[in-house]
N, C-alpha and C. Protein backbone atom coordinates (compact mmCIF):
# COMPACT_ATOMS: atom_id res chain seq x y z
N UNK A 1 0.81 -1.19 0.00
CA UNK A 1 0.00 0.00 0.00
C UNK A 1 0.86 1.26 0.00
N UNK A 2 1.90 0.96 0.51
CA UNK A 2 2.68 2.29 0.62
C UNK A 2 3.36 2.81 -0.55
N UNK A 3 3.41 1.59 -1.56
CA UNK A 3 4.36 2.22 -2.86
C UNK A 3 3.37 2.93 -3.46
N UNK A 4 2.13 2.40 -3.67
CA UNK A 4 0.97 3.27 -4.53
C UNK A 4 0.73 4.60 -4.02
N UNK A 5 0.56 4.92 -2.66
CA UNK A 5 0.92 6.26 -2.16
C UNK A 5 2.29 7.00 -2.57
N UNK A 6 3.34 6.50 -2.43
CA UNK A 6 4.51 6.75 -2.85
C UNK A 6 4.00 7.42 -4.31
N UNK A 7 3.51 6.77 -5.15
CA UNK A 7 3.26 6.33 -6.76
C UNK A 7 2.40 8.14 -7.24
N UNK A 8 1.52 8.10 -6.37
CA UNK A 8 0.27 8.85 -6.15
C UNK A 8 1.44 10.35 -5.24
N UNK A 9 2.25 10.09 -4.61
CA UNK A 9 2.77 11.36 -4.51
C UNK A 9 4.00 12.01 -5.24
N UNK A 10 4.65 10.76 -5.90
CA UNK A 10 5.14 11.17 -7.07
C UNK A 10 5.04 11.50 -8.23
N UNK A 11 3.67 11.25 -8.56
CA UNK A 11 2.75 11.93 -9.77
C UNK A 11 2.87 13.62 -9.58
N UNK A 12 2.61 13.95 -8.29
CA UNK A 12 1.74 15.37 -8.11
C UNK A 12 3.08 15.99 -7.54
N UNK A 13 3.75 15.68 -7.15
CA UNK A 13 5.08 16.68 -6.37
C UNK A 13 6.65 16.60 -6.65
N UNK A 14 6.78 15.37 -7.81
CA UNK A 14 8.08 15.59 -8.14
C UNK A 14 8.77 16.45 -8.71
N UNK A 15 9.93 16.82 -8.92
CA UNK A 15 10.50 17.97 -9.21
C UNK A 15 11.11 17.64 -10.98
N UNK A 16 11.35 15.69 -10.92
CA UNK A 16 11.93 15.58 -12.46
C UNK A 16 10.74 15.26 -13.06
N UNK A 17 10.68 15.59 -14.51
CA UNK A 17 9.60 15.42 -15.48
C UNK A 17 9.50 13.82 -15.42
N UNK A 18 10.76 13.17 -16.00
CA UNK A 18 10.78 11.60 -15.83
C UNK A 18 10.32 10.67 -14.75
N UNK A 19 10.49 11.37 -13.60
CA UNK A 19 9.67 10.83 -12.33
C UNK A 19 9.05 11.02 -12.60
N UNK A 20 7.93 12.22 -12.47
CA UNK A 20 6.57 12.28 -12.72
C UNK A 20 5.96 11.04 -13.92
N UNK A 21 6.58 10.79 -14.85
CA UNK A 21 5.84 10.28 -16.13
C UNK A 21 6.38 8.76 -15.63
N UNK A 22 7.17 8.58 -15.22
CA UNK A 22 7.23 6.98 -14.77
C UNK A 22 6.41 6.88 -13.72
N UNK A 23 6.03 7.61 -12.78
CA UNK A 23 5.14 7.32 -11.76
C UNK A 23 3.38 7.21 -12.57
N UNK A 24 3.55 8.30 -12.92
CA UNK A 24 2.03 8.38 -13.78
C UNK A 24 1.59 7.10 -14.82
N UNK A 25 2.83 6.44 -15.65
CA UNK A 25 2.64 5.25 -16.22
C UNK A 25 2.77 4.01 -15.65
N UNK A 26 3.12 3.78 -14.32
CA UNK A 26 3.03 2.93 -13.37
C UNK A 26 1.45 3.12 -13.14
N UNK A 27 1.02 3.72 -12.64
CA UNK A 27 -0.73 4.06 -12.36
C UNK A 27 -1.28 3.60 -12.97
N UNK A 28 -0.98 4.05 -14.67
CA UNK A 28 -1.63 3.88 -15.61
C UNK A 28 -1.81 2.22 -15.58
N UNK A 29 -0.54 1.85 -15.80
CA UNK A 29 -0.37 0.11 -15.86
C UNK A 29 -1.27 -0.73 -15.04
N UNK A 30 -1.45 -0.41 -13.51
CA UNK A 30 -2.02 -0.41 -12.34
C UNK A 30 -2.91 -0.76 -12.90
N UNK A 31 -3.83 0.34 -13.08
CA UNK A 31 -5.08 0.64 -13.43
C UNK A 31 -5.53 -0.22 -14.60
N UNK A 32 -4.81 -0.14 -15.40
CA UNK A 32 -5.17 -1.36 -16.59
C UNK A 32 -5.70 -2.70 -16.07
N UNK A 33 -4.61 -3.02 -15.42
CA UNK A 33 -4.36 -4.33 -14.83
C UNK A 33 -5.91 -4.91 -13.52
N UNK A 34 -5.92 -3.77 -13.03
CA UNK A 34 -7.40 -3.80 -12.21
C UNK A 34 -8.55 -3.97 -13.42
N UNK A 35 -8.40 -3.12 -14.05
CA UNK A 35 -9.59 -3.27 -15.10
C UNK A 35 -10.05 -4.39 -16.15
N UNK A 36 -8.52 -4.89 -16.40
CA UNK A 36 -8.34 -6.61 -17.37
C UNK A 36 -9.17 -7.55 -15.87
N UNK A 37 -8.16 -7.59 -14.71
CA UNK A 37 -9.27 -8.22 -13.98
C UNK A 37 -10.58 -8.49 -13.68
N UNK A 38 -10.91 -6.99 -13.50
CA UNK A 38 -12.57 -7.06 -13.01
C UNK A 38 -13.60 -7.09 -14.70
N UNK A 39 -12.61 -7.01 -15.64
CA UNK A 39 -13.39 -7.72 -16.81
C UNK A 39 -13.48 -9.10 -17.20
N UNK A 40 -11.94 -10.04 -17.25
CA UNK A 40 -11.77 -10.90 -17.73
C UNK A 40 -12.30 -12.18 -16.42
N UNK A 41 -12.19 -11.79 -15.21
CA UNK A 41 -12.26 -12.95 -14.43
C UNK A 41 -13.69 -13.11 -14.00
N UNK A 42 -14.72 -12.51 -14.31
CA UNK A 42 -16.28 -12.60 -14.30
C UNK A 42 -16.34 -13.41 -15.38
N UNK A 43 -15.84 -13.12 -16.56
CA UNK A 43 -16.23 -13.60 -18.03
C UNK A 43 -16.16 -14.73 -18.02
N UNK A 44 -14.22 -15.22 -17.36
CA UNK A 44 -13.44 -16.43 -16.95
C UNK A 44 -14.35 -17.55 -16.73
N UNK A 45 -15.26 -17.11 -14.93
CA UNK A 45 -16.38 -17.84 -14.09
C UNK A 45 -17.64 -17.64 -14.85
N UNK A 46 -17.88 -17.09 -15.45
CA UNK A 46 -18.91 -17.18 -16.30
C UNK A 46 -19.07 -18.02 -16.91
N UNK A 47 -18.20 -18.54 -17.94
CA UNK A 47 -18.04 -19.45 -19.19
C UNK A 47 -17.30 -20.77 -18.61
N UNK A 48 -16.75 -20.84 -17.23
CA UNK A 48 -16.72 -22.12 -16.56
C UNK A 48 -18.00 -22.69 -16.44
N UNK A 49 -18.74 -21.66 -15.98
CA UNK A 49 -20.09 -22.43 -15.15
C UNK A 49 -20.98 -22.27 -15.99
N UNK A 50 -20.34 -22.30 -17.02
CA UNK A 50 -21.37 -22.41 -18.80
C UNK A 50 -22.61 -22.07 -18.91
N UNK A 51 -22.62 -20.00 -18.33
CA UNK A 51 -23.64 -19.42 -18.37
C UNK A 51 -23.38 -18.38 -19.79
């Protein structure tokens, strides 16, 4: 939990451009990655239980 805070305060207060944009595309990735989940693993149990 603490790196995503870390992540989330290096977006908004770093001083190098490159920090900022590696922190911000870490998020981004993050965020993808939550979103492939909460799409693909309903679908996953879905089509197991051959609805």
């Amino acid at each position: 939990m603490r790196w995503l805070l870390k992540l989330l305060v290096e977006v908004d207060s770093s001083r190098f451009v490159t920090t900022r944009l590696g922190a911000a595309a870490g998020l981004l990735i993050l965020l993808g990655a939550f979103a492939a989940v909460g799409y693909w693993l309903p679908m996953a149990v879905a089509g197991y239980l051959g609805r």
